[in-house]
PDB file of N, CA and C in Angstrom:
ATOM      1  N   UNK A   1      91.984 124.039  86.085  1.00  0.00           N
ATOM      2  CA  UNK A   1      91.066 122.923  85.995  1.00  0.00           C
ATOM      3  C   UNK A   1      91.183 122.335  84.604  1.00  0.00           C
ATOM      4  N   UNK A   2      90.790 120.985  84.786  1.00  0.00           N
ATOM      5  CA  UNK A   2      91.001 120.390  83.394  1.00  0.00           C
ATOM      6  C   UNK A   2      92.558 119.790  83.065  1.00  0.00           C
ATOM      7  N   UNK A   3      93.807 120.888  83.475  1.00  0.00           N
ATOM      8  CA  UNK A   3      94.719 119.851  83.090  1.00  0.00           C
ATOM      9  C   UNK A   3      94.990 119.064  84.523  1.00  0.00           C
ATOM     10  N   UNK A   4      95.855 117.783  84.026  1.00  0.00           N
ATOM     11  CA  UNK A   4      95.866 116.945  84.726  1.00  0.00           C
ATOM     12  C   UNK A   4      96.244 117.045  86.372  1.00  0.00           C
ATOM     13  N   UNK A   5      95.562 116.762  87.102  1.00  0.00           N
ATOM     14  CA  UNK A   5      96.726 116.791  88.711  1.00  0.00           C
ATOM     15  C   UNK A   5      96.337 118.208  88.736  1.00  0.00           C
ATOM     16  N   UNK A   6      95.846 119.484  88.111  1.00  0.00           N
ATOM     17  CA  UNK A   6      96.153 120.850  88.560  1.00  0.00           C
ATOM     18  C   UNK A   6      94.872 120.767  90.272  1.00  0.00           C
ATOM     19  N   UNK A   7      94.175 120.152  90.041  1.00  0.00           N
ATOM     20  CA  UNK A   7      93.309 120.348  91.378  1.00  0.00           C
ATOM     21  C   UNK A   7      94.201 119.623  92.422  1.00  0.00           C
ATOM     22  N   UNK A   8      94.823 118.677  92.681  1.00  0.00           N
ATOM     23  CA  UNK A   8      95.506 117.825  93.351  1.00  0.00           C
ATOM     24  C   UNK A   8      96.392 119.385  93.640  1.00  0.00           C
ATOM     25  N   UNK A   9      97.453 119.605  93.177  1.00  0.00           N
ATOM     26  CA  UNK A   9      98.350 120.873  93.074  1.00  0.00           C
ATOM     27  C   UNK A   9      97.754 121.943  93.814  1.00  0.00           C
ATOM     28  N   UNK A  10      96.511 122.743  93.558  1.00  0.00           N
ATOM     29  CA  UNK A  10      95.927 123.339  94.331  1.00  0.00           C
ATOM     30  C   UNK A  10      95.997 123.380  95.579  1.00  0.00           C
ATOM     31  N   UNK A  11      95.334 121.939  95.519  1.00  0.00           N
ATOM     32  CA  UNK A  11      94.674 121.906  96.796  1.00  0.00           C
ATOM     33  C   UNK A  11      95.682 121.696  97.805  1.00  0.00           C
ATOM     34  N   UNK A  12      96.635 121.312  97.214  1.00  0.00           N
ATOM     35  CA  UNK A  12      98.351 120.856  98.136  1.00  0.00           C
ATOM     36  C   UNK A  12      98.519 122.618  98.631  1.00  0.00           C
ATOM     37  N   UNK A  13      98.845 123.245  97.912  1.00  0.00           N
ATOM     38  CA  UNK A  13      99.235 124.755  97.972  1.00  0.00           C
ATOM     39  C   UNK A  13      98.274 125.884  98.906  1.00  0.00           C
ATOM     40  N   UNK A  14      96.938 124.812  99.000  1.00  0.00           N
ATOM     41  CA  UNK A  14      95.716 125.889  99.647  1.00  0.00           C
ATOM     42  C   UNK A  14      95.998 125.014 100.957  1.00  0.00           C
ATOM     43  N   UNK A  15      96.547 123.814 101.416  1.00  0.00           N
ATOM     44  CA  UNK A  15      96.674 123.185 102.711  1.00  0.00           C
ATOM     45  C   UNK A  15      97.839 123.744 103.216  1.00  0.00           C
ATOM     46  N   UNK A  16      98.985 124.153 102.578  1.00  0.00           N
ATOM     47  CA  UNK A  16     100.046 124.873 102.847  1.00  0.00           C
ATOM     48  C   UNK A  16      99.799 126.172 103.201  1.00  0.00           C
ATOM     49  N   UNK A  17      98.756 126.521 102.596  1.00  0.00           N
ATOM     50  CA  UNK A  17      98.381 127.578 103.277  1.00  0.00           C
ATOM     51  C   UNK A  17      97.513 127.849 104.424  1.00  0.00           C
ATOM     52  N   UNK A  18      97.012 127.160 104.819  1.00  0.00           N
ATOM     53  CA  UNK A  18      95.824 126.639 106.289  1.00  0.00           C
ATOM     54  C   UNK A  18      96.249 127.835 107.075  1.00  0.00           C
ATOM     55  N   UNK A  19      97.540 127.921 107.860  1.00  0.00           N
ATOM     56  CA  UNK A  19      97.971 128.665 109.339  1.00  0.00           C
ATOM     57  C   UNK A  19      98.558 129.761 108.968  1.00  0.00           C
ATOM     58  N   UNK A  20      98.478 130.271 107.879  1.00  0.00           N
ATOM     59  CA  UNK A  20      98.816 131.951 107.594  1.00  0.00           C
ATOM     60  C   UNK A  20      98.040 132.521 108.047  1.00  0.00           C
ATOM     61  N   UNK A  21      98.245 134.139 108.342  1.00  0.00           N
ATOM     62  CA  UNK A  21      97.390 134.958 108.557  1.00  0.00           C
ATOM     63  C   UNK A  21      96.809 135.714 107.485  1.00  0.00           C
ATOM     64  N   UNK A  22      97.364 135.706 106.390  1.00  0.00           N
ATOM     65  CA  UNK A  22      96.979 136.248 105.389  1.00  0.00           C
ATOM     66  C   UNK A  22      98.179 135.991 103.734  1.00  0.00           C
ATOM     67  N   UNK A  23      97.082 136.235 102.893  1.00  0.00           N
ATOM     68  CA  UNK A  23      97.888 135.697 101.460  1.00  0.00           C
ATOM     69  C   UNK A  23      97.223 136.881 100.187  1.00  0.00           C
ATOM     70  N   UNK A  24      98.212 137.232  99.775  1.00  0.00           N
ATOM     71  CA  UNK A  24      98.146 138.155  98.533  1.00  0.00           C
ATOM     72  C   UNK A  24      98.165 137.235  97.083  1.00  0.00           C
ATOM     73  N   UNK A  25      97.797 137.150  96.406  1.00  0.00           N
ATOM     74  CA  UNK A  25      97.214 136.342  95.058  1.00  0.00           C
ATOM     75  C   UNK A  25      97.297 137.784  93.965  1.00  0.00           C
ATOM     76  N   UNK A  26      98.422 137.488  93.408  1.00  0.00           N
ATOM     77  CA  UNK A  26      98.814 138.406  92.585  1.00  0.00           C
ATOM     78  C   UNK A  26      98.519 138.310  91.198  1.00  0.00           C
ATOM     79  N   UNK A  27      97.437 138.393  90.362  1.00  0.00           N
ATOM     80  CA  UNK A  27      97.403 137.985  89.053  1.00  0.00           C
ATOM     81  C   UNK A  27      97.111 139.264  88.070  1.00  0.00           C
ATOM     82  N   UNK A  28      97.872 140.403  88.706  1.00  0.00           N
ATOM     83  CA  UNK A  28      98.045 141.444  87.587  1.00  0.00           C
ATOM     84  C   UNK A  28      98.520 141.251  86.232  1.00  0.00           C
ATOM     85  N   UNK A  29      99.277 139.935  85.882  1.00  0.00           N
ATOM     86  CA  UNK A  29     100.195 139.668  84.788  1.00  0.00           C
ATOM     87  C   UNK A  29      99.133 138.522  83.703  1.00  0.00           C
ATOM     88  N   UNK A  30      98.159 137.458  85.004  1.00  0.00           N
ATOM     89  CA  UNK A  30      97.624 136.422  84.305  1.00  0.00           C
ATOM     90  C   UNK A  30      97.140 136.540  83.090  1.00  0.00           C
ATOM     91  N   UNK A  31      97.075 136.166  81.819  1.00  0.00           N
ATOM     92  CA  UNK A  31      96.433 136.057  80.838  1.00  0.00           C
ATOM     93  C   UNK A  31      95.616 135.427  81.138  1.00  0.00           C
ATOM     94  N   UNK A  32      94.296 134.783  81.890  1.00  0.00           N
ATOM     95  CA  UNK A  32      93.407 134.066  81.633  1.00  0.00           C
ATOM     96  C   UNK A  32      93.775 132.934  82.629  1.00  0.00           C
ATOM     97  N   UNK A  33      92.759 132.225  82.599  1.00  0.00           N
ATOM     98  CA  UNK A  33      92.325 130.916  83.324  1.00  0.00           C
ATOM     99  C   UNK A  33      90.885 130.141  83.409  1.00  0.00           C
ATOM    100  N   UNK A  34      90.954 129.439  84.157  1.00  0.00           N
ATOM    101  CA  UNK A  34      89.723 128.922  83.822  1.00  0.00           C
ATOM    102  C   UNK A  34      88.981 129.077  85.001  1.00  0.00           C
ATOM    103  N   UNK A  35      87.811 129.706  84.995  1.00  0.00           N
ATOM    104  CA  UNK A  35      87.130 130.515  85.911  1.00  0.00           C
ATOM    105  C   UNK A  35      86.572 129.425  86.860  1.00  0.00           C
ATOM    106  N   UNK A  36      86.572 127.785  86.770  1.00  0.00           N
ATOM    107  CA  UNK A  36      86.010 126.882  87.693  1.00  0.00           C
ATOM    108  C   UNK A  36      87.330 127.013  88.474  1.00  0.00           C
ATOM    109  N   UNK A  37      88.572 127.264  88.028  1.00  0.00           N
ATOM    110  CA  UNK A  37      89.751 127.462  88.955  1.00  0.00           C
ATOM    111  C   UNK A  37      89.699 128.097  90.388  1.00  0.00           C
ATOM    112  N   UNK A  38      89.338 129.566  89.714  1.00  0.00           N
ATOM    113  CA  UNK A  38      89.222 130.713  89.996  1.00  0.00           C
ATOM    114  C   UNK A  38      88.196 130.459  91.238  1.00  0.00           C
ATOM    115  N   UNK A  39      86.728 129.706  91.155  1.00  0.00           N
ATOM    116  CA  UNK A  39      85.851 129.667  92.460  1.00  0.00           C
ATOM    117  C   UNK A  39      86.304 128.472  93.091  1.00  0.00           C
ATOM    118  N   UNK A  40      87.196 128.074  92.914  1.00  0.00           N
ATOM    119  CA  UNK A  40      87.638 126.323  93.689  1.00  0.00           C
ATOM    120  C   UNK A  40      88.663 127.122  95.020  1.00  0.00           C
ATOM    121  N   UNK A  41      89.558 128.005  94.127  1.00  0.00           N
ATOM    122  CA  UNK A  41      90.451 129.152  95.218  1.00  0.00           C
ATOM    123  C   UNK A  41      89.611 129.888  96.261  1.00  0.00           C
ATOM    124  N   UNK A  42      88.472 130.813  94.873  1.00  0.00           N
ATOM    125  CA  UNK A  42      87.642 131.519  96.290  1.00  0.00           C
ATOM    126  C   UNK A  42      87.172 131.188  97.540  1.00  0.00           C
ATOM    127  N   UNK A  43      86.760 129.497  96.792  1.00  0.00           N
ATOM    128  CA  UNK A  43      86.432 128.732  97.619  1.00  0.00           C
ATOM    129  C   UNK A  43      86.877 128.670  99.072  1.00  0.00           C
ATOM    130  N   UNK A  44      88.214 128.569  99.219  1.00  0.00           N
ATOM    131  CA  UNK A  44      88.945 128.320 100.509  1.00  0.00           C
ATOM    132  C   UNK A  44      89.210 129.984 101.377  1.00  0.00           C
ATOM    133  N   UNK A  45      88.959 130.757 100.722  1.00  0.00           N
ATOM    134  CA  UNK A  45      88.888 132.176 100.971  1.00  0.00           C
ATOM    135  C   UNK A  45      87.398 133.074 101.686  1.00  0.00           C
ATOM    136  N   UNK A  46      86.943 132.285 100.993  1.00  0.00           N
ATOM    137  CA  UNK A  46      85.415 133.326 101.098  1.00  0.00           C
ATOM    138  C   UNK A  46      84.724 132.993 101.792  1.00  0.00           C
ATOM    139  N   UNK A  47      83.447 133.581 102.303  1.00  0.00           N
ATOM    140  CA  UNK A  47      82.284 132.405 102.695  1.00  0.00           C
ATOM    141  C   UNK A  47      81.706 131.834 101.805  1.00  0.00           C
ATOM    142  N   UNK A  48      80.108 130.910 102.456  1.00  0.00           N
ATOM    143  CA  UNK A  48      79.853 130.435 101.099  1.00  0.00           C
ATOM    144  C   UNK A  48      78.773 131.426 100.428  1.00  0.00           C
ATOM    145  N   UNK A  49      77.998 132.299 100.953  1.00  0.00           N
ATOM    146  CA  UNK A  49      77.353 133.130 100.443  1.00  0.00           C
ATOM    147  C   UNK A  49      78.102 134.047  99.552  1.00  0.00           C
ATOM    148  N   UNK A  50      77.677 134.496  98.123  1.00  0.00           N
ATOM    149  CA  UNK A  50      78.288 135.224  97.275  1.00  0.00           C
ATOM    150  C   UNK A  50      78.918 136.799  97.742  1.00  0.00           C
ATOM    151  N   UNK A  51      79.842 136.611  97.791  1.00  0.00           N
ATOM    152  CA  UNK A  51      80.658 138.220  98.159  1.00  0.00           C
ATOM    153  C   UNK A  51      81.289 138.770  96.317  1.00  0.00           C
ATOM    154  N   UNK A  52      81.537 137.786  95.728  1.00  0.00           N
ATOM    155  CA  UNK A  52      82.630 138.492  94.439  1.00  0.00           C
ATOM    156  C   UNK A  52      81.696 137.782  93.178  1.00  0.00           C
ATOM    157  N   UNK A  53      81.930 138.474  92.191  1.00  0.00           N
ATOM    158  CA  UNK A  53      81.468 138.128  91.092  1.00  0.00           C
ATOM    159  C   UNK A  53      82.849 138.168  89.866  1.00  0.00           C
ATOM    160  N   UNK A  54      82.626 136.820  89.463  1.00  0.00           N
ATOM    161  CA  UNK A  54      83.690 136.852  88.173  1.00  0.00           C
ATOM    162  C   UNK A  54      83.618 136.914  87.047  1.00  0.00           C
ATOM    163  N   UNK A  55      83.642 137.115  85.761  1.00  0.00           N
ATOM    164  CA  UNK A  55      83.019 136.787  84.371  1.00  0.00           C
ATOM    165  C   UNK A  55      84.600 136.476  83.550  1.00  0.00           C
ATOM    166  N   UNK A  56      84.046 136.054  82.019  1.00  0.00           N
ATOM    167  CA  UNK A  56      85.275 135.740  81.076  1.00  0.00           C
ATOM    168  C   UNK A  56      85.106 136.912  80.480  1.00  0.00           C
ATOM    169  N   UNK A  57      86.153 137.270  79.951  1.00  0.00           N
ATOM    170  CA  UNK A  57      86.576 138.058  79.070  1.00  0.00           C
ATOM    171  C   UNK A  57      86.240 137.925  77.769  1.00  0.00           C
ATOM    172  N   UNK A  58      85.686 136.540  76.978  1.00  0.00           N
ATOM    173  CA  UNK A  58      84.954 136.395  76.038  1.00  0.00           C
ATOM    174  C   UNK A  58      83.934 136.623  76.555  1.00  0.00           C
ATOM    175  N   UNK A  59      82.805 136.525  77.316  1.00  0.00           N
ATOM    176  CA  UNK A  59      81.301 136.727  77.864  1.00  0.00           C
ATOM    177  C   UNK A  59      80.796 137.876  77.664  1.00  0.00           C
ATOM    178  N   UNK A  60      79.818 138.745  77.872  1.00  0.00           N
ATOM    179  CA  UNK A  60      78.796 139.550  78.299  1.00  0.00           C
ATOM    180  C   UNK A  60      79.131 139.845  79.633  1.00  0.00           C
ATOM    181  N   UNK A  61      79.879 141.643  79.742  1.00  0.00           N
ATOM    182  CA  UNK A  61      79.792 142.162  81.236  1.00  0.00           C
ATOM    183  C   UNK A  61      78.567 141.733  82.352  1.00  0.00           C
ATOM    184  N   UNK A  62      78.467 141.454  82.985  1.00  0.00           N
ATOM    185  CA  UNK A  62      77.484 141.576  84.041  1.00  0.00           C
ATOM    186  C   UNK A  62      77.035 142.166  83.991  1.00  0.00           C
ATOM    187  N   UNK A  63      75.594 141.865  84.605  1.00  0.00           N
ATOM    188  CA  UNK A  63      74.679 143.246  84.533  1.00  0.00           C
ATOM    189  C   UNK A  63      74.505 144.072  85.661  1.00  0.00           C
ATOM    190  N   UNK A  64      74.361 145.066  86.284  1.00  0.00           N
ATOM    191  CA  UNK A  64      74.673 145.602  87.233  1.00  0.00           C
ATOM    192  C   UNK A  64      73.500 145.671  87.881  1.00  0.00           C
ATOM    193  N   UNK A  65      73.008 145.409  89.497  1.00  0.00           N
ATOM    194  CA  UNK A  65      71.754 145.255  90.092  1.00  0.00           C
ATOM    195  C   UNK A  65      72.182 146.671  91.420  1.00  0.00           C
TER     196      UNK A  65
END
């Protein structure tokens, strides 16, 4: 998010993905991103009720309930 066209790009790559049965999202290597990214993806994945919680790596862990 933020650089140019990257949502356009996305969203091309998440329509390409529509009729799979399933997709592995590998970011063992990522250094970082930008976490509005990160729920725009979940987005097309998840429901809309909260299942995952994300935080930054600069932030304050979550607090645990």
């Amino acid at each position: 998010m933020g650089a140019p066209g990257a949502e356009e790009v996305v969203a091309s790559a998440l329509r390409f993905l529509e009729r799979t049965d399933a997709v592995i999202i590998d970011v063992r290597d990522n250094p970082g991103g930008s976490g509005m990214m990160s729920h725009y993806i979940f987005s097309h994945f998840l429901p809309a009720e909260p299942v995952a919680r994300s935080r930054s790596r600069a932030g304050p862990a979550p607090s645990r309930r």
